[in-house]
N, C-alpha and C. Protein backbone atom coordinates (compact mmCIF):
# COMPACT_ATOMS: atom_id res chain seq x y z
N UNK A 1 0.82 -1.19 0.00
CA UNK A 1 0.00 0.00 0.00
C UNK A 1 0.86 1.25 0.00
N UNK A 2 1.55 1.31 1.32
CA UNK A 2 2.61 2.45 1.11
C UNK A 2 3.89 2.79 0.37
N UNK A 3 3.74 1.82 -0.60
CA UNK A 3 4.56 2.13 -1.66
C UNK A 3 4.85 2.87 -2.52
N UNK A 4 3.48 3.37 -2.93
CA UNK A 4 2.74 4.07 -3.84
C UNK A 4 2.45 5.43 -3.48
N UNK A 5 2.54 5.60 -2.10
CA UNK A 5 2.06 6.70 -1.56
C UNK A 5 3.32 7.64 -1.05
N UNK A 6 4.39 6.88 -0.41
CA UNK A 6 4.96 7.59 0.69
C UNK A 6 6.26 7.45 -0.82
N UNK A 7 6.89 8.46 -1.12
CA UNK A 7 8.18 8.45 -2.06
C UNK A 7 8.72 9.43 -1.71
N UNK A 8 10.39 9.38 -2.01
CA UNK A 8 11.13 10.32 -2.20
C UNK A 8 11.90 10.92 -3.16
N UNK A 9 12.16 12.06 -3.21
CA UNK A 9 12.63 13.25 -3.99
C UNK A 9 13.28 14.18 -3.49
N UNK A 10 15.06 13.91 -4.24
CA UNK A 10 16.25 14.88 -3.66
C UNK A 10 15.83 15.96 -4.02
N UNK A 11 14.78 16.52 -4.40
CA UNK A 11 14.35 17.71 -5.16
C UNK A 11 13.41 18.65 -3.88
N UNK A 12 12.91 17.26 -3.39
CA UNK A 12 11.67 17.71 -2.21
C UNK A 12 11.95 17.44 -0.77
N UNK A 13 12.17 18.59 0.26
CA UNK A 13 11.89 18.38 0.97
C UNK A 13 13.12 17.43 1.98
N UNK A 14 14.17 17.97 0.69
CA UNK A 14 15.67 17.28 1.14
C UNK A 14 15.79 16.21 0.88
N UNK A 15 14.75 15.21 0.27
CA UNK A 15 15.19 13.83 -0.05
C UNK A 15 14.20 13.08 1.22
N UNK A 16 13.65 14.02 2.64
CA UNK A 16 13.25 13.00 3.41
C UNK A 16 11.82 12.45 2.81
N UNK A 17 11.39 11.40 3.29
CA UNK A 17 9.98 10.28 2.39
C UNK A 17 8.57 11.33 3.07
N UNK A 18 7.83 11.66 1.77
CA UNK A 18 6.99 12.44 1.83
C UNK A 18 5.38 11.92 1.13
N UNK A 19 4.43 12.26 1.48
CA UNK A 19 3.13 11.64 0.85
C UNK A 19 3.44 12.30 -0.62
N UNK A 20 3.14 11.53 -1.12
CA UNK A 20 2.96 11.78 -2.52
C UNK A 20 2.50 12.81 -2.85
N UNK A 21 2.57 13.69 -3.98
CA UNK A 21 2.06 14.68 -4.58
C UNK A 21 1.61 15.89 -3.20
N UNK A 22 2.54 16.12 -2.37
CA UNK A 22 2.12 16.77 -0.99
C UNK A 22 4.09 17.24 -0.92
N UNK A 23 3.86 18.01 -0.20
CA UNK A 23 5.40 18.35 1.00
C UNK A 23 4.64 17.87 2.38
N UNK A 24 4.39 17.32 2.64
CA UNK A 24 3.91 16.71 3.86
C UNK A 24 4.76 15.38 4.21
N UNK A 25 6.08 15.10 4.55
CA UNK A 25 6.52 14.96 5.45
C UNK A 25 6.33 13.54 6.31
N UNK A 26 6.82 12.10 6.32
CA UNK A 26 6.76 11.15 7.29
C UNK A 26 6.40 12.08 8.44
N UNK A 27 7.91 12.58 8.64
CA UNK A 27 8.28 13.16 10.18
C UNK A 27 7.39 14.01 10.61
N UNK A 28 6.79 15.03 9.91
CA UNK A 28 5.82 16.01 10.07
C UNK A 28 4.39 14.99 11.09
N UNK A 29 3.89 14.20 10.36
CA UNK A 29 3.09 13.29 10.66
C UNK A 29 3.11 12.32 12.14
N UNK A 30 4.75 12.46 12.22
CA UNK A 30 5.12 11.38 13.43
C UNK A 30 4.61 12.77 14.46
N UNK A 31 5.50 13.70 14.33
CA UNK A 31 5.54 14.38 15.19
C UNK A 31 3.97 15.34 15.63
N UNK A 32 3.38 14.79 14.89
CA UNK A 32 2.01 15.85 15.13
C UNK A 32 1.07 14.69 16.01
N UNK A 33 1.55 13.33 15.64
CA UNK A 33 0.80 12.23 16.65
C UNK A 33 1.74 12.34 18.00
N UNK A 34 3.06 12.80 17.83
CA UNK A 34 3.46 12.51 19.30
C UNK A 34 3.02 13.64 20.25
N UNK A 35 2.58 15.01 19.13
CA UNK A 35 2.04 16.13 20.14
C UNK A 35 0.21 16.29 20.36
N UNK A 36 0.16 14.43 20.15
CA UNK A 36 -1.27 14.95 20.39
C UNK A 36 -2.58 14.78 19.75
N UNK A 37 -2.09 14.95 18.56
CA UNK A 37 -2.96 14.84 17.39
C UNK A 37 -3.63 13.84 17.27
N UNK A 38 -5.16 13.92 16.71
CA UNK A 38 -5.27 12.39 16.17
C UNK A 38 -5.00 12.39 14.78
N UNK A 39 -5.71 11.32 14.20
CA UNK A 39 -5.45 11.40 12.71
C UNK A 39 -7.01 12.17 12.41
N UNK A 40 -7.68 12.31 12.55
CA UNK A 40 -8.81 13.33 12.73
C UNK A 40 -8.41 14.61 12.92
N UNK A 41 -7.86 15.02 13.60
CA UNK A 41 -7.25 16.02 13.73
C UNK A 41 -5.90 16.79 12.48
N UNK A 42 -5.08 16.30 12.10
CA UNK A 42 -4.11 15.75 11.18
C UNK A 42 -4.97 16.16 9.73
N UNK A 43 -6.56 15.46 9.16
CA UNK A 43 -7.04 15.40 8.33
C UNK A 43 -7.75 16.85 8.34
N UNK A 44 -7.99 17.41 9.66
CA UNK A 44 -8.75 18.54 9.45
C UNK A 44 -7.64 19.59 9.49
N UNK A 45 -6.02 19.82 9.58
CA UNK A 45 -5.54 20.43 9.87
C UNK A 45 -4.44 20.88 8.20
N UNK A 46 -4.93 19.51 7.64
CA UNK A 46 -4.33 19.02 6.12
C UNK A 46 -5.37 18.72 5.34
N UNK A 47 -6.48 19.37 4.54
CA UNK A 47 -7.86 19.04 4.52
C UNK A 47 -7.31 18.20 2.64
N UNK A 48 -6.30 18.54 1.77
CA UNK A 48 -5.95 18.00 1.26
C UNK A 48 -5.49 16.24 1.39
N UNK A 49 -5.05 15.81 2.36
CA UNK A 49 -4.65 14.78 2.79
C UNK A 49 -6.15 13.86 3.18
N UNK A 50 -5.41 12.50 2.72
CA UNK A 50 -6.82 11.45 3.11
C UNK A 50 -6.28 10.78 4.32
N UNK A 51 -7.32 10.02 4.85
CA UNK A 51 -6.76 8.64 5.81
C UNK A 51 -6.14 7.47 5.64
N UNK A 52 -5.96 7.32 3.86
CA UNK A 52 -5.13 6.34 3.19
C UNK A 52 -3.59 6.53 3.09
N UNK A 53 -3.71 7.92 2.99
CA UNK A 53 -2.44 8.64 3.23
C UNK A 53 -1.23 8.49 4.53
N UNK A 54 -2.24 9.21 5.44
CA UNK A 54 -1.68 9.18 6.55
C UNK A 54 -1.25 7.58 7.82
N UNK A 55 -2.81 7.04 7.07
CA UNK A 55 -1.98 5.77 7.65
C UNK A 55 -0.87 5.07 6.81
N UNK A 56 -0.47 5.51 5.72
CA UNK A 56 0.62 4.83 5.42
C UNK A 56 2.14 5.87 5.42
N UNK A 57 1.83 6.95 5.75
CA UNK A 57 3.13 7.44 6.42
C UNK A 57 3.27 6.71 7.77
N UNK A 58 2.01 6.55 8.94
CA UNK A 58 2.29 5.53 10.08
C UNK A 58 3.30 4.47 9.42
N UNK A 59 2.69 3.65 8.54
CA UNK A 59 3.18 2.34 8.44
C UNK A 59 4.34 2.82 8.00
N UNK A 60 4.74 3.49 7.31
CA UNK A 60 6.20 3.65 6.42
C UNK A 60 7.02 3.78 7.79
N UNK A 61 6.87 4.89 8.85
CA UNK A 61 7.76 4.88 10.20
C UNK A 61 7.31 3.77 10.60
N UNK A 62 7.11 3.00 10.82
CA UNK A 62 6.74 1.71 11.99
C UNK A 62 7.75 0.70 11.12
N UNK A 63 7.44 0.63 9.82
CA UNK A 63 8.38 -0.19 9.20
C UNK A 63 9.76 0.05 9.46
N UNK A 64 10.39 1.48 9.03
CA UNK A 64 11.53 1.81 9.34
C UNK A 64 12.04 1.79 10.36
N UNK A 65 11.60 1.53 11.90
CA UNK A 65 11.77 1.15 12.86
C UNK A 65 12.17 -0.46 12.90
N UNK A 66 10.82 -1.09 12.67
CA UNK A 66 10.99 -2.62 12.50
C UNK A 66 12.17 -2.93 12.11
N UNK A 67 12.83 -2.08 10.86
CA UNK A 67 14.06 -2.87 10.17
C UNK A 67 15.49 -2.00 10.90
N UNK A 68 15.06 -1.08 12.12
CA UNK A 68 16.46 -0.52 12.63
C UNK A 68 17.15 -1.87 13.65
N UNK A 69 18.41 -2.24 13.27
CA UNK A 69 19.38 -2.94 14.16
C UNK A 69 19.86 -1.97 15.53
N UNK A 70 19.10 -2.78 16.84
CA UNK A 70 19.73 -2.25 17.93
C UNK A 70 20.88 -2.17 18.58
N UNK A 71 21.89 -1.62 18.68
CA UNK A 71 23.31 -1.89 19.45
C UNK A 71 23.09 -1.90 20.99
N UNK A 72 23.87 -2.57 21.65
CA UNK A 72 24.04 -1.99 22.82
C UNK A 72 24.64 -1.40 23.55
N UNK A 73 24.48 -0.59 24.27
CA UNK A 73 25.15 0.28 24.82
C UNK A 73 26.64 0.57 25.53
């Protein structure tokens, strides 16, 4: 699903992974759920943006997590 949606472009936005056809930002998205937001909130604040969208910037960070190797300390 989020294949299609979430891409990047050294052109856009510095290269970091952005919703498609948007400057809107993985990180933008992480950080507006960690301050709070719902995705209701998020949709009314980005009235351009869908809920197909945004849950697959979720999934795109959750993935990129999944595949980080932990060191220890």
């Amino acid at each position: 699903m989020q294949e299609s949606i979430i891409v990047r472009d050294p052109k856009v936005m510095l290269g970091k992974p952005i919703i498609k056809g948007t400057r809107i930002t993985v990180e933008l998205v992480i950080r507006k759920i960690a301050d709070g937001f719902s995705i209701q909130d998020i949709l009314e604040a980005y009235p351009h943006l869908n809920r197909e969208q945004v849950a697959a910037a979720l999934d795109f960070a959750a993935r990129m997590i999944a595949d980080e190797v932990m060191s220890e300390a």
